[in-house]
C-alpha atoms as a PDB file:
ATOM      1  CA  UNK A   1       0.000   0.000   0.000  1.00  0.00           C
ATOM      2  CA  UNK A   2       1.365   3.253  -1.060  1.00  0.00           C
ATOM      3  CA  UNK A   3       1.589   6.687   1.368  1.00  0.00           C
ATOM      4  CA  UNK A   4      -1.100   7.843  -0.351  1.00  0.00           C
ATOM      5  CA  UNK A   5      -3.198   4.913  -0.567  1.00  0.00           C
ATOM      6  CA  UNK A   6      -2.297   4.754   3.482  1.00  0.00           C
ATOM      7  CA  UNK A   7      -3.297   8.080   4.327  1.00  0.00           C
ATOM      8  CA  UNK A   8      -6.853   7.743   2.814  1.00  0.00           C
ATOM      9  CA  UNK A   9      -7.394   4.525   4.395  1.00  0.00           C
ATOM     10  CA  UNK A  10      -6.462   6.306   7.479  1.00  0.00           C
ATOM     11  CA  UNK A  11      -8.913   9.187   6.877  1.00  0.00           C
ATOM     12  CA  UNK A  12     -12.006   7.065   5.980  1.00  0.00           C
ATOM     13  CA  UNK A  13     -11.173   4.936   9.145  1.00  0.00           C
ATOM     14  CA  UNK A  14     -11.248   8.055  11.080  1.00  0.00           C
ATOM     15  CA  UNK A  15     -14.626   9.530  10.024  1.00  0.00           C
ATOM     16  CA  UNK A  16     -16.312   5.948   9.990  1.00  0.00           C
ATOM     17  CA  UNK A  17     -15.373   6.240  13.566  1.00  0.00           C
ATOM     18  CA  UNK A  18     -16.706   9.510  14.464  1.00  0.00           C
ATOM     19  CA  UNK A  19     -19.982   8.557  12.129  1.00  0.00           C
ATOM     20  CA  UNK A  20     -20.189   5.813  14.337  1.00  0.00           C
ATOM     21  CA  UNK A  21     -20.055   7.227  17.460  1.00  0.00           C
ATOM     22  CA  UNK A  22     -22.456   9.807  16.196  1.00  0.00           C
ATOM     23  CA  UNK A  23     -25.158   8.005  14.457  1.00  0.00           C
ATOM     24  CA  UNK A  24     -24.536   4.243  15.407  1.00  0.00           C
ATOM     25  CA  UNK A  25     -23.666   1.602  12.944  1.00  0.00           C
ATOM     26  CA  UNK A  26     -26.982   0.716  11.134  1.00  0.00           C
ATOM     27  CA  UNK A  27     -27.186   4.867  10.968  1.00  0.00           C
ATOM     28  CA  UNK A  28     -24.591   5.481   8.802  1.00  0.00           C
ATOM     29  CA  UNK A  29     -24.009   4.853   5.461  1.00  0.00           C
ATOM     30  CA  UNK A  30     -20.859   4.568   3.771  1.00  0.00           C
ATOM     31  CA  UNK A  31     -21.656   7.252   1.715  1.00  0.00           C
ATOM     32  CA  UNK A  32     -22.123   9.651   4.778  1.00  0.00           C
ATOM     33  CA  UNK A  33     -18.159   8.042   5.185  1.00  0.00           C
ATOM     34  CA  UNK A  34     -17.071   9.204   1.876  1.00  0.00           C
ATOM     35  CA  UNK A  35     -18.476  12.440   2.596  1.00  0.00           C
ATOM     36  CA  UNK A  36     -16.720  12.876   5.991  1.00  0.00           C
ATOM     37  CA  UNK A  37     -13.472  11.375   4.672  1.00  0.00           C
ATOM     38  CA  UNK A  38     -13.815  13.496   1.504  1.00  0.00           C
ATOM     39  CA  UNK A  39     -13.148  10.769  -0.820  1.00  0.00           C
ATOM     40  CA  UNK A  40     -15.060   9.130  -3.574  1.00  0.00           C
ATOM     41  CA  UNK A  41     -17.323   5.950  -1.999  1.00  0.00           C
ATOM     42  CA  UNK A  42     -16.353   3.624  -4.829  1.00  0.00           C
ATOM     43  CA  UNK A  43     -12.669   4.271  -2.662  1.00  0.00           C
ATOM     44  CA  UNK A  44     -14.300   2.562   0.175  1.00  0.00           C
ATOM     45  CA  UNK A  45     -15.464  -0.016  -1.796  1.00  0.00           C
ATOM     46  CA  UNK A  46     -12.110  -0.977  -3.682  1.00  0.00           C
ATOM     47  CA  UNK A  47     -10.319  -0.376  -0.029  1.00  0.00           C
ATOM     48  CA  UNK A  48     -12.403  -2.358   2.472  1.00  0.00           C
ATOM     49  CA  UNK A  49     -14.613  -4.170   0.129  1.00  0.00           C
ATOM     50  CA  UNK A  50     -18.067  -3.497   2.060  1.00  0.00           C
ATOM     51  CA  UNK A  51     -19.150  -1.449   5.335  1.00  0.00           C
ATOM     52  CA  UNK A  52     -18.474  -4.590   7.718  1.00  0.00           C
ATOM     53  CA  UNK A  53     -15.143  -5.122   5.725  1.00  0.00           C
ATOM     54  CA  UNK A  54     -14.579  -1.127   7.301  1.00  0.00           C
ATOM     55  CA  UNK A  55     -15.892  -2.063  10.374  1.00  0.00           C
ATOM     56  CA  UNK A  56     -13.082  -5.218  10.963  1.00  0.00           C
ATOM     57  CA  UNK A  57     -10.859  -3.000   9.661  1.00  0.00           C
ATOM     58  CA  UNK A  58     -11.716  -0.583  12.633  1.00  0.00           C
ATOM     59  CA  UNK A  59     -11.948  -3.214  15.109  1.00  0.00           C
ATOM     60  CA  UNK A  60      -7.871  -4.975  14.145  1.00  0.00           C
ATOM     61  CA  UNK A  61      -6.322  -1.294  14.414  1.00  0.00           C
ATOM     62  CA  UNK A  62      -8.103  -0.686  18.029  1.00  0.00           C
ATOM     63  CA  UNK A  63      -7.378  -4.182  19.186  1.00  0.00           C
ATOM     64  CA  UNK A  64      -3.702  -2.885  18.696  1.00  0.00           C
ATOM     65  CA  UNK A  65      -4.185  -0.675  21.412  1.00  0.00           C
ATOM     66  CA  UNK A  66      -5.860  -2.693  23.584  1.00  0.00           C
ATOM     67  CA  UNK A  67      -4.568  -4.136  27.135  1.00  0.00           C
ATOM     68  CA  UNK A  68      -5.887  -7.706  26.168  1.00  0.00           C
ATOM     69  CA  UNK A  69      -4.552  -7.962  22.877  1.00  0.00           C
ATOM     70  CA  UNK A  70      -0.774  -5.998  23.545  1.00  0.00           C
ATOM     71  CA  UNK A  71       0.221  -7.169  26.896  1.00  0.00           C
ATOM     72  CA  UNK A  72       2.753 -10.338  24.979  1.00  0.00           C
ATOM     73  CA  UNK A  73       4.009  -7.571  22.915  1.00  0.00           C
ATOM     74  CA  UNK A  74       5.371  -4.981  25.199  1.00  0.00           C
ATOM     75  CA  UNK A  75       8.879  -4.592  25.361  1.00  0.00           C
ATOM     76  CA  UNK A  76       9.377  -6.454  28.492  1.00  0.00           C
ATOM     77  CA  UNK A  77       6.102  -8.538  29.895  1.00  0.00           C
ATOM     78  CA  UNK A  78       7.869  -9.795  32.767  1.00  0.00           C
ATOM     79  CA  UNK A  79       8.142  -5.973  34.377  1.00  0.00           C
ATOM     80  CA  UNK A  80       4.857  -6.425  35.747  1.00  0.00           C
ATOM     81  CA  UNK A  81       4.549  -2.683  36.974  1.00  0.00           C
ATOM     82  CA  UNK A  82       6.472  -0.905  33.372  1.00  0.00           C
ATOM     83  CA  UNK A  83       3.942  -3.237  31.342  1.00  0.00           C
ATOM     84  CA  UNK A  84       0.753  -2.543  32.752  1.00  0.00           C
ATOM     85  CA  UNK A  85       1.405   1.018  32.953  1.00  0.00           C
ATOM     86  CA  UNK A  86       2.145   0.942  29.276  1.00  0.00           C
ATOM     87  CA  UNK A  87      -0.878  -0.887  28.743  1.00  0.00           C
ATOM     88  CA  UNK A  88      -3.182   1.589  31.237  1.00  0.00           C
ATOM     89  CA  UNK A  89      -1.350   4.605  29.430  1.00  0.00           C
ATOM     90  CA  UNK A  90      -2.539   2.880  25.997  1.00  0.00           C
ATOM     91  CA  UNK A  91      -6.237   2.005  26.880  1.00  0.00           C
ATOM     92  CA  UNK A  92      -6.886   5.594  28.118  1.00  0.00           C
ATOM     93  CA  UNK A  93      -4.791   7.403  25.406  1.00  0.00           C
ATOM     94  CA  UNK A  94      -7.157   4.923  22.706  1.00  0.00           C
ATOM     95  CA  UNK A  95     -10.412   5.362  25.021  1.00  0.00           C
ATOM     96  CA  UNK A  96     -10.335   9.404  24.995  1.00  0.00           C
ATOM     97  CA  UNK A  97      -9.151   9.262  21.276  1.00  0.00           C
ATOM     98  CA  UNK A  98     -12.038   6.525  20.343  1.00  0.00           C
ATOM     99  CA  UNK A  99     -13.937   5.890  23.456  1.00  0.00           C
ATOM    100  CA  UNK A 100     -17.704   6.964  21.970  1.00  0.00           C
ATOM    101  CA  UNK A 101     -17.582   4.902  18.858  1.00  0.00           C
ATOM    102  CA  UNK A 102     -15.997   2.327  20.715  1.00  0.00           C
ATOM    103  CA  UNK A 103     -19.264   2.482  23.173  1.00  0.00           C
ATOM    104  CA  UNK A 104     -21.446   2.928  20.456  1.00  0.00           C
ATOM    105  CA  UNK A 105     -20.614  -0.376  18.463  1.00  0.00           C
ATOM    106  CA  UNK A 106     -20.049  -2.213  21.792  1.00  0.00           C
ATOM    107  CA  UNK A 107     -24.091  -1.665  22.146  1.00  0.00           C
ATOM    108  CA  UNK A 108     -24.491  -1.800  18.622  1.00  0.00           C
ATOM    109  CA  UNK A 109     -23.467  -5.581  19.060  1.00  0.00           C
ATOM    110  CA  UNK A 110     -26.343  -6.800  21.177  1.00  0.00           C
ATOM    111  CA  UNK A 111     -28.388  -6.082  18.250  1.00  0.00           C
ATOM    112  CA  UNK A 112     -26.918  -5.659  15.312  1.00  0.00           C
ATOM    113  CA  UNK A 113     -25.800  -9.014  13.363  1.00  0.00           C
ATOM    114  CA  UNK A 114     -23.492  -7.689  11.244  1.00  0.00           C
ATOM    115  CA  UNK A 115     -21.448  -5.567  14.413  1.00  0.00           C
ATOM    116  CA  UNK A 116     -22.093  -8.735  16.633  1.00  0.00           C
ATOM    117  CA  UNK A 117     -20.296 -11.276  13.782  1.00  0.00           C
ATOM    118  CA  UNK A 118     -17.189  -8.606  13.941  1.00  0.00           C
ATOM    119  CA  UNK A 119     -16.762  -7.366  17.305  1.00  0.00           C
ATOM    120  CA  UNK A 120     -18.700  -8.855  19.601  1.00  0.00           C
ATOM    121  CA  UNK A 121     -16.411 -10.844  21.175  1.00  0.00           C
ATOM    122  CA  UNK A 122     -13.872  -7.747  21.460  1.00  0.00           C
ATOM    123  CA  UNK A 123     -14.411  -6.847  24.954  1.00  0.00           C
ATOM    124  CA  UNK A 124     -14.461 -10.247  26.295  1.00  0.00           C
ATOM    125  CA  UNK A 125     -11.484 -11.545  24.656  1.00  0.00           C
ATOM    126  CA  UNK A 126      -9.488  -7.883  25.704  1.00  0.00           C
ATOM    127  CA  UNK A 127     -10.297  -8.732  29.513  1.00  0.00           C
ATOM    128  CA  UNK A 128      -9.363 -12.587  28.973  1.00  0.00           C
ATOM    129  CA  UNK A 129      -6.478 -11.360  27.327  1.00  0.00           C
ATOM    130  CA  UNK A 130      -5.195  -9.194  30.274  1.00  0.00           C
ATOM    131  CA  UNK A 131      -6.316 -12.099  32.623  1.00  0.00           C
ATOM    132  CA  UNK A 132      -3.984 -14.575  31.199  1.00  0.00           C
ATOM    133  CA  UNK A 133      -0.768 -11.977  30.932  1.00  0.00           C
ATOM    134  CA  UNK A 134      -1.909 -11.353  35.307  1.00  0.00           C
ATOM    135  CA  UNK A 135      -2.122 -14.935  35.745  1.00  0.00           C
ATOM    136  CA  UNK A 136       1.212 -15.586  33.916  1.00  0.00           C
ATOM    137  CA  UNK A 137       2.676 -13.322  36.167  1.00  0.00           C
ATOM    138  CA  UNK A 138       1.073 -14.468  39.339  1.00  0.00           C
ATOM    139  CA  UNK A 139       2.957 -18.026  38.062  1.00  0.00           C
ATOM    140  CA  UNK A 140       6.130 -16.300  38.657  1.00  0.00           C
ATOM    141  CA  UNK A 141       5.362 -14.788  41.639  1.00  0.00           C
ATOM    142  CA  UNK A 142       4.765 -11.059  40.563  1.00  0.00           C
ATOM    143  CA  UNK A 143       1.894 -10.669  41.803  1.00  0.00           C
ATOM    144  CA  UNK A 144      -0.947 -11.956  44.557  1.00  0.00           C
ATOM    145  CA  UNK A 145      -1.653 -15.040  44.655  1.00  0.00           C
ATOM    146  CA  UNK A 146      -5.278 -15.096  46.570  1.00  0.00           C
ATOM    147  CA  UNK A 147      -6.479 -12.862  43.727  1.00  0.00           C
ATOM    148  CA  UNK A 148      -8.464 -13.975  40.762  1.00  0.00           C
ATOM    149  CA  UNK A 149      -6.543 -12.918  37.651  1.00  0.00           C
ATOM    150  CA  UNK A 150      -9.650 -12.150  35.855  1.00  0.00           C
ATOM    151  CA  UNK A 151     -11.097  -9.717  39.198  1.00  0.00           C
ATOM    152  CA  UNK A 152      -7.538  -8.250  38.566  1.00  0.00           C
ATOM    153  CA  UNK A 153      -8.203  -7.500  34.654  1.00  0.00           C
ATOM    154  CA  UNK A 154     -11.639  -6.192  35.575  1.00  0.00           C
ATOM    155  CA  UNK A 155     -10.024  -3.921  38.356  1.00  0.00           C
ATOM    156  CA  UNK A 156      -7.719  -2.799  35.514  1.00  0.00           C
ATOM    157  CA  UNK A 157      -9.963  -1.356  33.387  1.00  0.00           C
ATOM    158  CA  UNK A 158     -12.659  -0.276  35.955  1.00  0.00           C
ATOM    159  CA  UNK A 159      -9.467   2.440  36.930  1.00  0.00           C
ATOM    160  CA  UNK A 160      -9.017   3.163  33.463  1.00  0.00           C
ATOM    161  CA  UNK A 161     -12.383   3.014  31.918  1.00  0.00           C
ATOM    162  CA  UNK A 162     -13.790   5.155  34.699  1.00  0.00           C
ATOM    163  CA  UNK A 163     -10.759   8.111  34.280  1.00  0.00           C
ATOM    164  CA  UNK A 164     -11.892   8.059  30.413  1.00  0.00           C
ATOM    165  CA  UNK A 165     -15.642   8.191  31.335  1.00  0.00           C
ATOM    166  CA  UNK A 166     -15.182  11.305  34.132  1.00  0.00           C
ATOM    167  CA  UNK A 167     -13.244  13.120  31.109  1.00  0.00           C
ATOM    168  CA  UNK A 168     -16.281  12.403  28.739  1.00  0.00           C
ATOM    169  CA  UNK A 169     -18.927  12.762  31.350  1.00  0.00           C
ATOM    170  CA  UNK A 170     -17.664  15.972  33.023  1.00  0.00           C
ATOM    171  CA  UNK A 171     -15.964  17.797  29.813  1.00  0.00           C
ATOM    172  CA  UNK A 172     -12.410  17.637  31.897  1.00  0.00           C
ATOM    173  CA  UNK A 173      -8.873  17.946  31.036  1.00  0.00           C
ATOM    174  CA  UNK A 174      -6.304  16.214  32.177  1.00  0.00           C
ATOM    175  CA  UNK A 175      -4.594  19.258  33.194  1.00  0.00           C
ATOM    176  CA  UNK A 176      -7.481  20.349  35.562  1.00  0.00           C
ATOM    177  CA  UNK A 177      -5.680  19.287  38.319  1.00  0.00           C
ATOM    178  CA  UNK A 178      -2.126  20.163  37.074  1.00  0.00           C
ATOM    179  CA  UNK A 179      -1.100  16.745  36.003  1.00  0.00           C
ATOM    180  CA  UNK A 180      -0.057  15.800  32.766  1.00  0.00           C
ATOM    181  CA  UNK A 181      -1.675  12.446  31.077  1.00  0.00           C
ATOM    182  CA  UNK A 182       1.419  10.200  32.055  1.00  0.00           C
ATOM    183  CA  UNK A 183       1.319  11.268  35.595  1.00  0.00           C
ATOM    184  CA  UNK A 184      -2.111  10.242  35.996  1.00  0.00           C
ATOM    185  CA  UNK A 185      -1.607   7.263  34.309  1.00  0.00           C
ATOM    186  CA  UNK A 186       1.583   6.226  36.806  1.00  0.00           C
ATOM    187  CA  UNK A 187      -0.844   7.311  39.764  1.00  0.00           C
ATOM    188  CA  UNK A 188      -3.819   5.211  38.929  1.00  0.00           C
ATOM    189  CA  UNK A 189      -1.076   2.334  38.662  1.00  0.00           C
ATOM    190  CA  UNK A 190       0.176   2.952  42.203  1.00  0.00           C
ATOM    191  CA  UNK A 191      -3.492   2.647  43.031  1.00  0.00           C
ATOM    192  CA  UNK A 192      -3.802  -0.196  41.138  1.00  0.00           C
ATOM    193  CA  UNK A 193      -0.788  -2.058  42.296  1.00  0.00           C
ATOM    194  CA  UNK A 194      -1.293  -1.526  46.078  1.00  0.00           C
ATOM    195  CA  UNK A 195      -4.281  -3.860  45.983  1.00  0.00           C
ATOM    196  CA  UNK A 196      -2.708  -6.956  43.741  1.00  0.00           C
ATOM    197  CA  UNK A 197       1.122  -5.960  44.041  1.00  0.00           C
ATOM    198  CA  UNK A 198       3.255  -8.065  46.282  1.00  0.00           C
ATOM    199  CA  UNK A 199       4.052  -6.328  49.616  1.00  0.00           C
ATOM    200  CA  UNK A 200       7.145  -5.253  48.456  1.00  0.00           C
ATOM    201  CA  UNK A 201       5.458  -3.145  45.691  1.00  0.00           C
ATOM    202  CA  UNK A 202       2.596  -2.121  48.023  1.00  0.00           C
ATOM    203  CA  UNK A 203       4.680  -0.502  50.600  1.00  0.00           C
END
C-alpha cells in the first residue's frame, strides 16, 4: 500500500469512527463516510470491500491498542509494573481518542448481526487477554496469589475506563488538576498495584 493509498485509508477509518459514534452503525451509510473522509465511496469499496469489511478494519487497528490484545508484545512482559502502565497509558490514550464509537458499536453488538459477527467478542477476549498476561505473572510470583486474575483485569480497566468516562462525562482535562496524562496514568497504577502488588510493591 502506497503513502497515499495509506493516508486515505487512514482518513475514511477516522470519520467511519466519528460517524459511528455519532449516528450508530446501522445509521450510517458509507456514503455519509465518503463524505466525511472526503473521498469518492467507490474508494471505500475498492479499499475495504463493504461497510463490515470497514468495520473489521476498525476493530484490528483498536485491538492494537488494547490491554488484552498488547500485553505479549510490550517490550518487556515480565516488568509487571512498566507493562501494565504501558498498557493503562494505551487504553486511556485509545479510550479518549475513540472511546464513543468504541461504546457505540459495543451496544451496537447486542443487536446488530453484522457488528455482533465482527466485534462482539472484542471486549471479552481484551479482559481474557489481560487475565492470562496477570495470571502468567502471578505463576512467577509477581503478583498476589489469593487474587483472581480475571477480578484483577476487571479492576484494571474499571481504573481506566472510569478516568476516560469522568473526562467524557464531566468535559475535563487532564490538566485540571495540574497533572499531565502520564502522571495520571503512573498514579492510577500505584493505586492499582497496592491492591494486587506483592508487599514489596505495596509498601
Amino acid at each position: 500500500m502506497s503513502t497515499s493509498e495509506r493516508d486515505t485509508a487512514e482518513a475514511i477509518l477516522a470519520a467511519a469512527a466519528e460517524l459511528f459514534g455519532e449516528r450508530g452503525y446501522k445509521g450510517t451509510t458509507t456514503r455519509m463516510i465518503a463524505e466525511r473522509a472526503g473521498v469518492n465511496e467507490v474508494t471505500i469499496f475498492r479499499q475495504f470491500g463493504t461497510k463490515q469489511g470497514l468495520l473489521k478494519a476498525l476493530g484490528e487497528m483498536w485491538s492494537k491498542s488494547m490491554a488484552g490484545f498488547a500485553a505479549d508484545s510490550t517490550p518487556h512482559p515480565s516488568d509487571v509494573r512498566a507493562t501494565l502502565e504501558a498498557l493503562a497509558r494505551m487504553e486511556v490514550a485509545q479510550a479518549l481518542s475513540f472511546g464513543a464509537p468504541a461504546l457505540r458499536l459495543a451496544f451496537d453488538a447486542r443487536s446488530v448481526p453484522e457488528v455482533t459477527a465482527v466485534m462482539g467478542d472484542g471486549p471479552r477476549d481484551n479482559l481474557a487477554g489481560l487475565a492470562t498476561y496477570l495470571a502468567t505473572r502471578q505463576g512467577a510470583g509477581d503478583l498476589r496469589q489469593d487474587l483472581d486474575p480475571n477480578v484483577m483485569a476487571e479492576a484494571f480497566f474499571a481504573l481506566t475506563s472510569t478516568f476516560v468516562m469522568s473526562r467524557q462525562v464531566l468535559g475535563s482535562r487532564s490538566g485540571d488538576y495540574g497533572l499531565d496524562l502520564d502522571e495520571i496514568v503512573r498514579q492510577l497504577l500505584d493505586i492499582y498495584m497496592t491492591g494486587v502488588g506483592l508487599a514489596a510493591e505495596r509498601t
